[in-house]
N, C-alpha and C. Protein backbone atom coordinates (compact mmCIF):
# COMPACT_ATOMS: atom_id res chain seq x y z
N UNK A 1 123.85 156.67 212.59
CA UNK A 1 125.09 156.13 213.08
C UNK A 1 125.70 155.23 212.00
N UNK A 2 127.15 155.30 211.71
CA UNK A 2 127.90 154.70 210.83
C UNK A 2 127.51 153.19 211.24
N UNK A 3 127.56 152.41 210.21
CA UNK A 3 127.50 150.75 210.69
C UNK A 3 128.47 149.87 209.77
N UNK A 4 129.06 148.45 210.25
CA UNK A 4 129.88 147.86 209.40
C UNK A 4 129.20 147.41 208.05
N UNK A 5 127.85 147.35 208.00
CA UNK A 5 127.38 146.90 206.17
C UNK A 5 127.64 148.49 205.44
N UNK A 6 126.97 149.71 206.28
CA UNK A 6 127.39 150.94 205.55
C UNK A 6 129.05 151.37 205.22
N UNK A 7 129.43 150.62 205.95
CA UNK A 7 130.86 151.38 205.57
C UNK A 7 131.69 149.87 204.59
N UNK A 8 131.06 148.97 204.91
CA UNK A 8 131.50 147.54 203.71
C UNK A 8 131.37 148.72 202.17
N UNK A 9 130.01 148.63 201.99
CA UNK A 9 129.28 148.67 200.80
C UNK A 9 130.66 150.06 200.17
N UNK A 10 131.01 150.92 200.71
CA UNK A 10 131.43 151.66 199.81
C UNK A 10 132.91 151.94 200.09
N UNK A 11 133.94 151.26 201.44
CA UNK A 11 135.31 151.28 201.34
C UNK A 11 136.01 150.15 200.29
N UNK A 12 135.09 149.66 200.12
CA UNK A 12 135.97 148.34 199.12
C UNK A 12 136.00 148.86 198.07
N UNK A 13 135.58 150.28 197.36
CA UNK A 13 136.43 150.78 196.35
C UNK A 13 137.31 151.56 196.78
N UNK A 14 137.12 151.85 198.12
CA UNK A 14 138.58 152.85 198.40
C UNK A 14 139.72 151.59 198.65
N UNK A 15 139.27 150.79 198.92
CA UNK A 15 141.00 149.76 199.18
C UNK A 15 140.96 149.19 197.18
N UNK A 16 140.22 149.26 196.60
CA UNK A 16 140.24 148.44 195.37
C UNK A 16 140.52 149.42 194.73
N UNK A 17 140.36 150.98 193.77
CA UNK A 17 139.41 151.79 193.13
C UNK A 17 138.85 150.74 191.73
N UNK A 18 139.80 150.12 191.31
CA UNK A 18 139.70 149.79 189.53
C UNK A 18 138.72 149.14 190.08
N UNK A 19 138.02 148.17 190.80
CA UNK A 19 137.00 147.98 190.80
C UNK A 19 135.32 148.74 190.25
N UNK A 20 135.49 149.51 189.93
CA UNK A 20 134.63 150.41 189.22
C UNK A 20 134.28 149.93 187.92
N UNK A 21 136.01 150.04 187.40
CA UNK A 21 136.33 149.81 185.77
C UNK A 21 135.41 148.39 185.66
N UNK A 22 135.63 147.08 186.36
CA UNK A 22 135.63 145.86 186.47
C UNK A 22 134.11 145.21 186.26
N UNK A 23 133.65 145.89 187.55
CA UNK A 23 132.02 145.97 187.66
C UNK A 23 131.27 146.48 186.77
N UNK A 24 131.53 147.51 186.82
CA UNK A 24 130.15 148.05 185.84
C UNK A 24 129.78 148.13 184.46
N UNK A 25 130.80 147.29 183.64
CA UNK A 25 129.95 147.18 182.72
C UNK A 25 129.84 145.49 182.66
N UNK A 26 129.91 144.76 183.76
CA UNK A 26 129.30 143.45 183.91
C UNK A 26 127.93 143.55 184.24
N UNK A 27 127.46 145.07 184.95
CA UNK A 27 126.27 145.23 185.07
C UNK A 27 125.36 146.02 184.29
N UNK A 28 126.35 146.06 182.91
CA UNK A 28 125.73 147.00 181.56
C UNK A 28 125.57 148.37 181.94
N UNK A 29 126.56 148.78 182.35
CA UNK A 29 126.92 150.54 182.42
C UNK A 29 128.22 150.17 181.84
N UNK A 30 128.71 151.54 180.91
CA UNK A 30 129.75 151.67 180.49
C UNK A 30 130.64 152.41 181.39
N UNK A 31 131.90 152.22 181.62
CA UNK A 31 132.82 153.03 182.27
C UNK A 31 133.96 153.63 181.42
N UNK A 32 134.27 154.62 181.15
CA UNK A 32 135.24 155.04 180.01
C UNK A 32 136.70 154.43 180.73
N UNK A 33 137.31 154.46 179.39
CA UNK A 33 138.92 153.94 179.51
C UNK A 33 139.55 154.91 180.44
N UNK A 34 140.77 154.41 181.17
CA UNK A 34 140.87 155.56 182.02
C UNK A 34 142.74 154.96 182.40
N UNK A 35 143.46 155.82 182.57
CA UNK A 35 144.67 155.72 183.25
C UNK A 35 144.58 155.38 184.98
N UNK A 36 143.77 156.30 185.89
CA UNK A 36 144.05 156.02 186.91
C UNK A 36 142.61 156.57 187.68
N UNK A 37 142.45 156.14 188.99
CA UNK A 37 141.41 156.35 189.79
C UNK A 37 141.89 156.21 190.59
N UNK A 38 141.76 157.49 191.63
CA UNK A 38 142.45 157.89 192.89
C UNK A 38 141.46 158.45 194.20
N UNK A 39 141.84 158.00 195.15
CA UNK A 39 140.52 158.56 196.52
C UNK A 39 140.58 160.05 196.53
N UNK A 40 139.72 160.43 197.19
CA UNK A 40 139.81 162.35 197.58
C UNK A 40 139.42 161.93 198.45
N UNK A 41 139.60 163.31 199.08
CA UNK A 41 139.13 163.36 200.58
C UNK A 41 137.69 163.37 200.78
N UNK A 42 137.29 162.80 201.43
CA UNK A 42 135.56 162.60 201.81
C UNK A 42 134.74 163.92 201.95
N UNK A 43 135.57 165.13 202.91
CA UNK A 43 135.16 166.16 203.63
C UNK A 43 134.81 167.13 202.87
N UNK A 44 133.38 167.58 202.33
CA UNK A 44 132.70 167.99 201.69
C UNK A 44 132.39 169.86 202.38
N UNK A 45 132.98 169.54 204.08
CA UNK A 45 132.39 170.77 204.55
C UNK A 45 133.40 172.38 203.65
N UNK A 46 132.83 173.49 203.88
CA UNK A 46 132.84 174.89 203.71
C UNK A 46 133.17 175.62 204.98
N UNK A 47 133.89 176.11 205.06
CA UNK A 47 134.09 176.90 206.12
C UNK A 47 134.22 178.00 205.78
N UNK A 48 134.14 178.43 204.36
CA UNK A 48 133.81 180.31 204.17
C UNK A 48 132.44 180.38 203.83
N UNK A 49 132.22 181.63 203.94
CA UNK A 49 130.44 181.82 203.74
C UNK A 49 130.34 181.65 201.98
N UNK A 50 129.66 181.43 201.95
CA UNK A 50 129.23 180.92 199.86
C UNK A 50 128.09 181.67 199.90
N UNK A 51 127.73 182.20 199.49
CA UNK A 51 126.76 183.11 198.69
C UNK A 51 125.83 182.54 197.53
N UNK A 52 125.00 181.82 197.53
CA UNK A 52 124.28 181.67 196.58
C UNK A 52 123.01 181.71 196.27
N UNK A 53 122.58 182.96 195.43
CA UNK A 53 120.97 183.45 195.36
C UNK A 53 120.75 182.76 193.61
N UNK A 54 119.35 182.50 193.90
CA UNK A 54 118.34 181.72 192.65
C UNK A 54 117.47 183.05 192.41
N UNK A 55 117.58 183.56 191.06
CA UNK A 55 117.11 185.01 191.08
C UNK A 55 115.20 184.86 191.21
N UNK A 56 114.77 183.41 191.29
CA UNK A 56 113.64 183.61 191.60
C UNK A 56 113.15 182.24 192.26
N UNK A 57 112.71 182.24 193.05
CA UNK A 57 111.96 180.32 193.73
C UNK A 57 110.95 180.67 194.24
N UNK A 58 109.48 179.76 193.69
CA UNK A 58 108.14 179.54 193.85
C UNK A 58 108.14 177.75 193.99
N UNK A 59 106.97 177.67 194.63
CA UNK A 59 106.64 176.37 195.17
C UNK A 59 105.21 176.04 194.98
N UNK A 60 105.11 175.25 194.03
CA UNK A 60 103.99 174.78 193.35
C UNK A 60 103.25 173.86 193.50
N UNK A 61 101.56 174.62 194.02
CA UNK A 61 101.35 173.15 194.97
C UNK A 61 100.05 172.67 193.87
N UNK A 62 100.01 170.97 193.99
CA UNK A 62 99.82 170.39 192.84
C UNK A 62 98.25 169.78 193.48
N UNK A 63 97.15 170.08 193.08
CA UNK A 63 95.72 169.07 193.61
C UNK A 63 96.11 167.50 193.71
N UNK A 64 95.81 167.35 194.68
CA UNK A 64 95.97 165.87 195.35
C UNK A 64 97.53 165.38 195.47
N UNK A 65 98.23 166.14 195.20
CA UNK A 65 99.60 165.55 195.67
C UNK A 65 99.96 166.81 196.58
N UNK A 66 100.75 166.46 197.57
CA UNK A 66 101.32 166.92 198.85
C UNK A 66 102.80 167.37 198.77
N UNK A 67 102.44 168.54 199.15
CA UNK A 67 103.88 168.90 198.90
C UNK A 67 104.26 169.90 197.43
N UNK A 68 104.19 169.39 196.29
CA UNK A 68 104.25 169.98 195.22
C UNK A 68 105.29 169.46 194.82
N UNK A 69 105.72 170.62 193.58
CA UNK A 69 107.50 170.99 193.75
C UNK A 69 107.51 172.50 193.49
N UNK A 70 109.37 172.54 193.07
CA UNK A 70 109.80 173.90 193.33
C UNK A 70 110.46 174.42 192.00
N UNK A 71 110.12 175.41 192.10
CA UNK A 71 110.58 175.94 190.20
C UNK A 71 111.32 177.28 190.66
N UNK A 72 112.33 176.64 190.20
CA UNK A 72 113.53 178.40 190.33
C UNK A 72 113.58 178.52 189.11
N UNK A 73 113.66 180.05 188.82
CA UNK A 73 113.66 180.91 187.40
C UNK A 73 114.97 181.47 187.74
N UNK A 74 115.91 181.28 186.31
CA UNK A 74 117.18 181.83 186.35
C UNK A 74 116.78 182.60 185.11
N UNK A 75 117.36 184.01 184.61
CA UNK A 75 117.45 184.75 183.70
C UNK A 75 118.73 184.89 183.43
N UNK A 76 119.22 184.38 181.88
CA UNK A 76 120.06 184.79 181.42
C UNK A 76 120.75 185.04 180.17
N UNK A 77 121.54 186.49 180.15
CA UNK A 77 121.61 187.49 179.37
C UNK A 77 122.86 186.55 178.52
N UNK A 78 123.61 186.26 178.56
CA UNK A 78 124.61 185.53 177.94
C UNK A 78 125.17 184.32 178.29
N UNK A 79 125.99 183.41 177.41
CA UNK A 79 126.62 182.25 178.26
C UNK A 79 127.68 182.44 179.26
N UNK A 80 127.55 181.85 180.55
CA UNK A 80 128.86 181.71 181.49
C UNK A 80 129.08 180.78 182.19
N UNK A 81 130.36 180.06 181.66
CA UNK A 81 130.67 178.88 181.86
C UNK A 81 130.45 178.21 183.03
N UNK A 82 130.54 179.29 184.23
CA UNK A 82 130.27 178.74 186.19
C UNK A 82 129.13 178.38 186.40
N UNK A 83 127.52 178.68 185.56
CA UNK A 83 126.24 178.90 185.46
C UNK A 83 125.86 177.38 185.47
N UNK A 84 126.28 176.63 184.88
CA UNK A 84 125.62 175.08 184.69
C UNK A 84 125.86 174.18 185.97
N UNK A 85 127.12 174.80 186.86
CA UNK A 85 127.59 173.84 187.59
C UNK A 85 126.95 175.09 189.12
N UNK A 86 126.77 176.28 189.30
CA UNK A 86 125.68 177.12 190.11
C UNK A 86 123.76 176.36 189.94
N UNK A 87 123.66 176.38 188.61
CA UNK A 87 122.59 175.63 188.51
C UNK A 87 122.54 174.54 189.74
N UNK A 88 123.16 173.61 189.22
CA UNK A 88 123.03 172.10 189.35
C UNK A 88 123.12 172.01 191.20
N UNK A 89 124.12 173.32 191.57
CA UNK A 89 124.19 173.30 193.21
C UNK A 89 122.84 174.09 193.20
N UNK A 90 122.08 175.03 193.12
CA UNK A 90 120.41 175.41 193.57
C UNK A 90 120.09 174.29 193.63
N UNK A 91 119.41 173.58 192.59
CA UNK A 91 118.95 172.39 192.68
C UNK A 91 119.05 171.37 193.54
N UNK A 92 120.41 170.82 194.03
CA UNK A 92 120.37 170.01 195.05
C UNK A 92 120.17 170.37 196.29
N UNK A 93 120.61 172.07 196.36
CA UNK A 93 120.36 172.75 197.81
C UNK A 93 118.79 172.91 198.32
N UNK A 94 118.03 173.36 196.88
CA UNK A 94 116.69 173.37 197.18
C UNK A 94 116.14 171.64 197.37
N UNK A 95 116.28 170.77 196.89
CA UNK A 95 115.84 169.30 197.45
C UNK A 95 116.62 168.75 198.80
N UNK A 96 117.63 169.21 199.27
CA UNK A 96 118.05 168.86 200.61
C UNK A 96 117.32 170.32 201.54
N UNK A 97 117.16 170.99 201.05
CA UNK A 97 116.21 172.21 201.89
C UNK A 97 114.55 171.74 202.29
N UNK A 98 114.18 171.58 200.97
CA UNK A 98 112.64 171.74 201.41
C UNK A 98 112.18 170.52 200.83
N UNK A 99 112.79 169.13 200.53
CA UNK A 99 112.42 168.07 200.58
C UNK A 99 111.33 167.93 199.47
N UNK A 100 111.89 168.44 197.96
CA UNK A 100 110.66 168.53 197.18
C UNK A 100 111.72 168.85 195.40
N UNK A 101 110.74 168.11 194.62
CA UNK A 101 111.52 167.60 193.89
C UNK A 101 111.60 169.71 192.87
N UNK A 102 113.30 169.28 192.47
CA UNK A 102 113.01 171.02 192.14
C UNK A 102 113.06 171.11 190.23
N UNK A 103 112.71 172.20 189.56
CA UNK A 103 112.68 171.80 188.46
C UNK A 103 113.20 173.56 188.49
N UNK A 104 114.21 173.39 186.36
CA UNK A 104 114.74 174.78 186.51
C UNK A 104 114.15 175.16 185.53
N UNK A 105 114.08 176.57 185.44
CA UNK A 105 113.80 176.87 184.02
C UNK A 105 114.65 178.18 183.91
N UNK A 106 115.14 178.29 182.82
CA UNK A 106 116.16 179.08 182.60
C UNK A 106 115.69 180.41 181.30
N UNK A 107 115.55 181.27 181.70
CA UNK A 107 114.76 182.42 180.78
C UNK A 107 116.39 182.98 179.72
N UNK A 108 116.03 183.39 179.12
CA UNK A 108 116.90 183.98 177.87
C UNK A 108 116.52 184.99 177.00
N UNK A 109 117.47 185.60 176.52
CA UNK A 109 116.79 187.14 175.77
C UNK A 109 117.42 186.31 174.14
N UNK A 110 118.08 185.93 173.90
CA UNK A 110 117.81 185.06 172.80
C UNK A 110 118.36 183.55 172.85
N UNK A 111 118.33 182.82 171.32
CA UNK A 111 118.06 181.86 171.05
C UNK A 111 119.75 181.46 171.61
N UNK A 112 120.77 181.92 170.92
CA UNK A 112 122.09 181.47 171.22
C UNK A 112 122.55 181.10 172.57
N UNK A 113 121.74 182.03 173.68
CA UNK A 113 121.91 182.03 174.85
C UNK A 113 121.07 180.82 175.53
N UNK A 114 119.92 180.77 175.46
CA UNK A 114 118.66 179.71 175.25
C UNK A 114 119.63 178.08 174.78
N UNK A 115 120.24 177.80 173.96
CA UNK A 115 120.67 176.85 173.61
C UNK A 115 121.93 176.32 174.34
N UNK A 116 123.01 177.38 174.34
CA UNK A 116 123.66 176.80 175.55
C UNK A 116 123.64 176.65 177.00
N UNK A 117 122.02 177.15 177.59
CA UNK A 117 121.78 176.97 178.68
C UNK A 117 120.78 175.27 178.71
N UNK A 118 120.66 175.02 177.35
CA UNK A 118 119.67 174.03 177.28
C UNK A 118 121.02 172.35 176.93
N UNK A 119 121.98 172.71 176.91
CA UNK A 119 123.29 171.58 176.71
C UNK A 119 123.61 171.73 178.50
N UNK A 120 123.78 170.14 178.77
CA UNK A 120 124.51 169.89 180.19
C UNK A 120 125.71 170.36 180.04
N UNK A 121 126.03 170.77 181.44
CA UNK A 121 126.85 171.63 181.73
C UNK A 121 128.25 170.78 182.23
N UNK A 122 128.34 169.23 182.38
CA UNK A 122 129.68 168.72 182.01
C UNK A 122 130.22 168.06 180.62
């Protein structure tokens, strides 16, 4: 249930935004220079079906720790630009799924391909 400290802690940048700019690097994070910071809409839901298969997921269970984790194998033949930001959604889908920390590994038929799957994807 929503409560007034949960909803303090994070509307006072929606009535402030530059507050961001202000704070954080008083708390030694840098914030880049910026023209403007604007709200979006909160509402995260989907209402068309999304489709998204991990061409391989195993779950790796570890002696004396509980649970494990989870290793999805992606194979891929060339770079494509949608791939880093598909990644990054498996990943969070598999840790809000099965509550277990996930790790990727990304297969490649060569090195060129291998390297830009190995640079973050923003």
């Amino acid at each position: 249930m929503v409560s007034s400290p949960h909803e303090a802690l994070h509307r006072i940048f929606r009535v402030d935004p530059g507050l961001f700019a202000r704070l954080l690097p008083r708390a030694g994070i840098g914030f880049p220079e910026h023209t403007t910071i604007e709200p979006l809409d909160t509402d995260l839901t989907e209402i068309r079906p999304l489709e998204r298969r991990v061409d391989s997921v195993f779950r790796v269970r570890v002696p004396g720790e509980e649970g494990g984790f989870l290793l999805a194998v992606e194979s891929q033949g060339k770079p494509d630009p949608d791939k880093h930001s598909s990644w990054t959604y498996y990943l969070a889908h598999m840790y809000a799924k099965y509550r277990l920390p996930p790790f990727l590994l990304v297969v490649c038929k060569d090195k060129a391909t291998a390297s830009w799957a190995a640079e973050p994807g923003i």
